[in-house]
PDB file of N, CA and C in Angstrom:
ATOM      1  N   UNK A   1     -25.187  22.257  15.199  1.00  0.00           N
ATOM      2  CA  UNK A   1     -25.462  20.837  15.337  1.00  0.00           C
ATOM      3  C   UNK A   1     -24.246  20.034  14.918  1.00  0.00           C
ATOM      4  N   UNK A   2     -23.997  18.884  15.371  1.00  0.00           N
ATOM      5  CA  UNK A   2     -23.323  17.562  14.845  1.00  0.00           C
ATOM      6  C   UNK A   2     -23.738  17.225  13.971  1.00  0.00           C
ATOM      7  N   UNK A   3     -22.171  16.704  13.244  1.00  0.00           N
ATOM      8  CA  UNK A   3     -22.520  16.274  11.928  1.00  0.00           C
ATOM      9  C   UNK A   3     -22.430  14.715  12.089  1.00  0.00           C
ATOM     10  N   UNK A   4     -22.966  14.097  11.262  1.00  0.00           N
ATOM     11  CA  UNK A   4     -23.401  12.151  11.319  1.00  0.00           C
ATOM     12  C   UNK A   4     -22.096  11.659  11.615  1.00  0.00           C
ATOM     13  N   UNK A   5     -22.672  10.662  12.259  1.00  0.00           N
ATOM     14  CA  UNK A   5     -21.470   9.914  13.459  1.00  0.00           C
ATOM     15  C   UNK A   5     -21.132   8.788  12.098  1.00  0.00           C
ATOM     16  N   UNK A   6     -19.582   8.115  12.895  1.00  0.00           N
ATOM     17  CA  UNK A   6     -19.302   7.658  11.864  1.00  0.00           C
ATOM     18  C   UNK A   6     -19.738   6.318  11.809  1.00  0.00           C
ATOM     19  N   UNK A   7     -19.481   5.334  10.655  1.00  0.00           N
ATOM     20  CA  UNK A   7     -20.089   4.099  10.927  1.00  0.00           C
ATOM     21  C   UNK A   7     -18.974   3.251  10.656  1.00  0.00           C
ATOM     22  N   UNK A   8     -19.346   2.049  10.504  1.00  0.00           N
ATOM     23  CA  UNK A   8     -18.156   0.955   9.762  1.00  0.00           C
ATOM     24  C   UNK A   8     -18.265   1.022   8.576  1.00  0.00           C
ATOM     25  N   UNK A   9     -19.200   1.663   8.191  1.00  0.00           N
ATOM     26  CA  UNK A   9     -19.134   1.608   6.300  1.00  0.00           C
ATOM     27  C   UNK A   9     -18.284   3.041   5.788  1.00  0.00           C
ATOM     28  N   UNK A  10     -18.478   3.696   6.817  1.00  0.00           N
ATOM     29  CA  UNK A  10     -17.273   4.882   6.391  1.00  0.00           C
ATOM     30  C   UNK A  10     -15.600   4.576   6.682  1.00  0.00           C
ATOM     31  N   UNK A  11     -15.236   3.350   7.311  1.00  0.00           N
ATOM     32  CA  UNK A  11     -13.832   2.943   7.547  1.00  0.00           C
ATOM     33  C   UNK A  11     -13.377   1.861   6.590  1.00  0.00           C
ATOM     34  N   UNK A  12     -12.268   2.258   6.107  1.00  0.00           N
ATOM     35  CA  UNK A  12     -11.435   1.023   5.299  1.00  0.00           C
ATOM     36  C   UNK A  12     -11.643  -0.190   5.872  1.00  0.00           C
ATOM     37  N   UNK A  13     -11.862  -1.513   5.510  1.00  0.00           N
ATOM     38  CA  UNK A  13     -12.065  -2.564   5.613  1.00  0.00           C
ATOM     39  C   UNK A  13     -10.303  -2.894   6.835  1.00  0.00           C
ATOM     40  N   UNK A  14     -10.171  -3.493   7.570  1.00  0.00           N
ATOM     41  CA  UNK A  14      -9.196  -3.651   8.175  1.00  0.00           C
ATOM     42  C   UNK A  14      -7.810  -4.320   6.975  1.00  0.00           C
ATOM     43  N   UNK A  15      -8.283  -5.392   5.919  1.00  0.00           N
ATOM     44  CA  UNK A  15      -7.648  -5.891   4.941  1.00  0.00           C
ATOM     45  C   UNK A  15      -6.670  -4.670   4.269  1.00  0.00           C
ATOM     46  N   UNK A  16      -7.500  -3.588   4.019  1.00  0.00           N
ATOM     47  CA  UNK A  16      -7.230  -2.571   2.998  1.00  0.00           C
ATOM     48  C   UNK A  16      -5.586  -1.930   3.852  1.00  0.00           C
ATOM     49  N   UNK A  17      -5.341  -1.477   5.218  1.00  0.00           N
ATOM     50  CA  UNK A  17      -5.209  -1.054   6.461  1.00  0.00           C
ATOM     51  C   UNK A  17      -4.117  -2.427   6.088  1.00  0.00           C
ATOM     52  N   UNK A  18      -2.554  -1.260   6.471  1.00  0.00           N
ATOM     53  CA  UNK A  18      -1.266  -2.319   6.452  1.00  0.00           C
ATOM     54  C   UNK A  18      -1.128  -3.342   5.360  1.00  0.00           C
ATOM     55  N   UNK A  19      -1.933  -3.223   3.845  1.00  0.00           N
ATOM     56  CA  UNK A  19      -1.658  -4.059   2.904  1.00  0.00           C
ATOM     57  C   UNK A  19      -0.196  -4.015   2.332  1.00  0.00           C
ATOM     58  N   UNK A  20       0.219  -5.313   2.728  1.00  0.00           N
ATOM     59  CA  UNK A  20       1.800  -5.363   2.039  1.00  0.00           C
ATOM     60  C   UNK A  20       1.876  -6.784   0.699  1.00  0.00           C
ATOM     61  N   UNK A  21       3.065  -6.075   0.215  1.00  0.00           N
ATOM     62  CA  UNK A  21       3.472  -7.299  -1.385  1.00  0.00           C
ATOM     63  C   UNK A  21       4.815  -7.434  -1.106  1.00  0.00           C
ATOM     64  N   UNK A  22       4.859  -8.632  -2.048  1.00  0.00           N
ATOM     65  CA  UNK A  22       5.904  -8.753  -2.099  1.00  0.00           C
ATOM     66  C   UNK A  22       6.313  -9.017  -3.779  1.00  0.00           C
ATOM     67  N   UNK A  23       7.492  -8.729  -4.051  1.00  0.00           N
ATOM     68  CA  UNK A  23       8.272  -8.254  -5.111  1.00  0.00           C
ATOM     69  C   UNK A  23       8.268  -9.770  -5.900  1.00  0.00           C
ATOM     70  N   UNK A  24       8.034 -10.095  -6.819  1.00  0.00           N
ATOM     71  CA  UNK A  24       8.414 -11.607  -7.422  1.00  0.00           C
ATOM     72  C   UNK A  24       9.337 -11.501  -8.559  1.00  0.00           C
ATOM     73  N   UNK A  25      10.076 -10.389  -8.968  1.00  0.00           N
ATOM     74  CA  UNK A  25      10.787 -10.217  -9.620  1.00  0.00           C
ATOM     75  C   UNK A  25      11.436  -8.914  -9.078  1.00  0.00           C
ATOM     76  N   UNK A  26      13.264  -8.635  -9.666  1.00  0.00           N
ATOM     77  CA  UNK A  26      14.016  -7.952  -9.618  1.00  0.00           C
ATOM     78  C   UNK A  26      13.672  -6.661 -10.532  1.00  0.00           C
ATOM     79  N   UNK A  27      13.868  -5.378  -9.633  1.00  0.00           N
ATOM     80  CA  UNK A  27      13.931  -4.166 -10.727  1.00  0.00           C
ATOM     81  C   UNK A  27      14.947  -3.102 -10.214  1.00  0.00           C
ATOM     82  N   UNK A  28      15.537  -2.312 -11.314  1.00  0.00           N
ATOM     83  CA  UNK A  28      16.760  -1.198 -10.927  1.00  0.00           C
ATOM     84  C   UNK A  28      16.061  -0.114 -11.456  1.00  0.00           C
ATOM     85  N   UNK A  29      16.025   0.593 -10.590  1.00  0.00           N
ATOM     86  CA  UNK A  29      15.660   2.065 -11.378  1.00  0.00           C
ATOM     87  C   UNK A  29      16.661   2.743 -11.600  1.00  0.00           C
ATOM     88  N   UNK A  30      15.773   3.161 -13.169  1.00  0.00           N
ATOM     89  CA  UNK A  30      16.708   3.942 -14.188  1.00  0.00           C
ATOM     90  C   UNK A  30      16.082   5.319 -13.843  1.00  0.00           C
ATOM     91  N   UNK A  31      15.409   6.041 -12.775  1.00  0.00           N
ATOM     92  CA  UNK A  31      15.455   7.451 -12.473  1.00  0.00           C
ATOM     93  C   UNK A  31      15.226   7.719 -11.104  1.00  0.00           C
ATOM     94  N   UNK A  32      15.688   8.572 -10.625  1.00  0.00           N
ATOM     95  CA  UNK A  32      15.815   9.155  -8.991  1.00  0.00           C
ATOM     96  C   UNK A  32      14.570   8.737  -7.997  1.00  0.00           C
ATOM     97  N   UNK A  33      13.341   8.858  -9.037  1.00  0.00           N
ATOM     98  CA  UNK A  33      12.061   8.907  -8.287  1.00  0.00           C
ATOM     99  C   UNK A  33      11.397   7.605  -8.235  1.00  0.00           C
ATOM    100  N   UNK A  34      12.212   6.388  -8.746  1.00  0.00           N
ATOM    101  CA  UNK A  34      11.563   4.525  -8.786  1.00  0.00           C
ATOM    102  C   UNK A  34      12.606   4.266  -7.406  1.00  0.00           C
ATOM    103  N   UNK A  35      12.506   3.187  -7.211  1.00  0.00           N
ATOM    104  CA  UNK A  35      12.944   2.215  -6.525  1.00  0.00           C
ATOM    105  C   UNK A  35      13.725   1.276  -6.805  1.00  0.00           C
ATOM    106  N   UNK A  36      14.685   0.353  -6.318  1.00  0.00           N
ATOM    107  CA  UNK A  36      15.511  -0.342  -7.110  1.00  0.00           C
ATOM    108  C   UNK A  36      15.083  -1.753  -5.817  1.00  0.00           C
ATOM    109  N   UNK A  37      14.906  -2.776  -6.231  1.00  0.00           N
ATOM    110  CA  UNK A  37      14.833  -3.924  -5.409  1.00  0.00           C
ATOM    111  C   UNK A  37      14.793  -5.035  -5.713  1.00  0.00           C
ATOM    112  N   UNK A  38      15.137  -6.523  -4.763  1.00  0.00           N
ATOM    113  CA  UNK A  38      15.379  -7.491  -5.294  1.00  0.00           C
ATOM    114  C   UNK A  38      14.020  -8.469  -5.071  1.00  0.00           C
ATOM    115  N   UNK A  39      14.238  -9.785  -5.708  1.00  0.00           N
ATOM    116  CA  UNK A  39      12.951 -10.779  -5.936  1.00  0.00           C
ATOM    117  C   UNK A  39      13.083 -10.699  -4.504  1.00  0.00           C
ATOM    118  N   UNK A  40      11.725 -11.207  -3.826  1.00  0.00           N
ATOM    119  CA  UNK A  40      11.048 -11.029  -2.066  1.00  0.00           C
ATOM    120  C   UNK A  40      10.970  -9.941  -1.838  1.00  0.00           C
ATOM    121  N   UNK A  41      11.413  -8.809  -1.978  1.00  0.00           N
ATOM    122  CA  UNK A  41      11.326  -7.570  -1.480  1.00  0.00           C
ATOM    123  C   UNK A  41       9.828  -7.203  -1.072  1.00  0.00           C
ATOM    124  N   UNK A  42       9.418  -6.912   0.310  1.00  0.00           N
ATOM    125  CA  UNK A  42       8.588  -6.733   0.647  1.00  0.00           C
ATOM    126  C   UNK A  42       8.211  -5.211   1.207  1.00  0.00           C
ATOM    127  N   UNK A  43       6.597  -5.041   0.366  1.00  0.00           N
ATOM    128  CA  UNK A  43       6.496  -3.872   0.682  1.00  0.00           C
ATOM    129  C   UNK A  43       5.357  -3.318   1.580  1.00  0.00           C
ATOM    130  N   UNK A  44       5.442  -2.487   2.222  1.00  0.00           N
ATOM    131  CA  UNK A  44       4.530  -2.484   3.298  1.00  0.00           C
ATOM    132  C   UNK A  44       3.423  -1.087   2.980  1.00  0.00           C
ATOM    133  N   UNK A  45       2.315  -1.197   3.215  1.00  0.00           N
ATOM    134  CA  UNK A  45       1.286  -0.191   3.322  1.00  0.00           C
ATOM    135  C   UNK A  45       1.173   0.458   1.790  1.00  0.00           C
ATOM    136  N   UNK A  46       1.287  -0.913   0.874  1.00  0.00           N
ATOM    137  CA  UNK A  46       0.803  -0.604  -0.971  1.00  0.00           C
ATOM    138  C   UNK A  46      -0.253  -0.569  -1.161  1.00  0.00           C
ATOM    139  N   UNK A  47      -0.574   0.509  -2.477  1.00  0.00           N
ATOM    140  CA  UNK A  47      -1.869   0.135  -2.374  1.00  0.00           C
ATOM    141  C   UNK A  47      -1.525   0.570  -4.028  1.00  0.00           C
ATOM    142  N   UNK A  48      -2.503   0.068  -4.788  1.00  0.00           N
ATOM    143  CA  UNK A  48      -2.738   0.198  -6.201  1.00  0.00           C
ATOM    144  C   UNK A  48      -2.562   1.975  -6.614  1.00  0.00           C
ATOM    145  N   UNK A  49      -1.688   2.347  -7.744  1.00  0.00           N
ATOM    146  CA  UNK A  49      -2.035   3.437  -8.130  1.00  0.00           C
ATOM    147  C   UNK A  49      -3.451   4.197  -8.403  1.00  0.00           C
TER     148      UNK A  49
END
């Protein structure tokens, strides 16, 4: 048998889908694995740790 079809409550909200920020302050990373960027820096498809 098939398993349950999907619905809209099983899909990310469209909001969630391409959420971008932007940077309001300057940061340099001090190790290989951060990022280094300036104030506006915009980031695309973030999502909260």
């Amino acid at each position: 048998m098939g398993g349950s079809p999907i619905t809209t409550a099983d899909k990310p909200p469209e909001s969630v889908i391409n959420r971008k920020a932007r940077a309001v302050y300057p940061c340099e990373a001090e190790h290989s694995s951060e990022l280094s960027f300036e104030i506006g820096a915009i980031f695309e498809d973030a999502s909260p740790p």
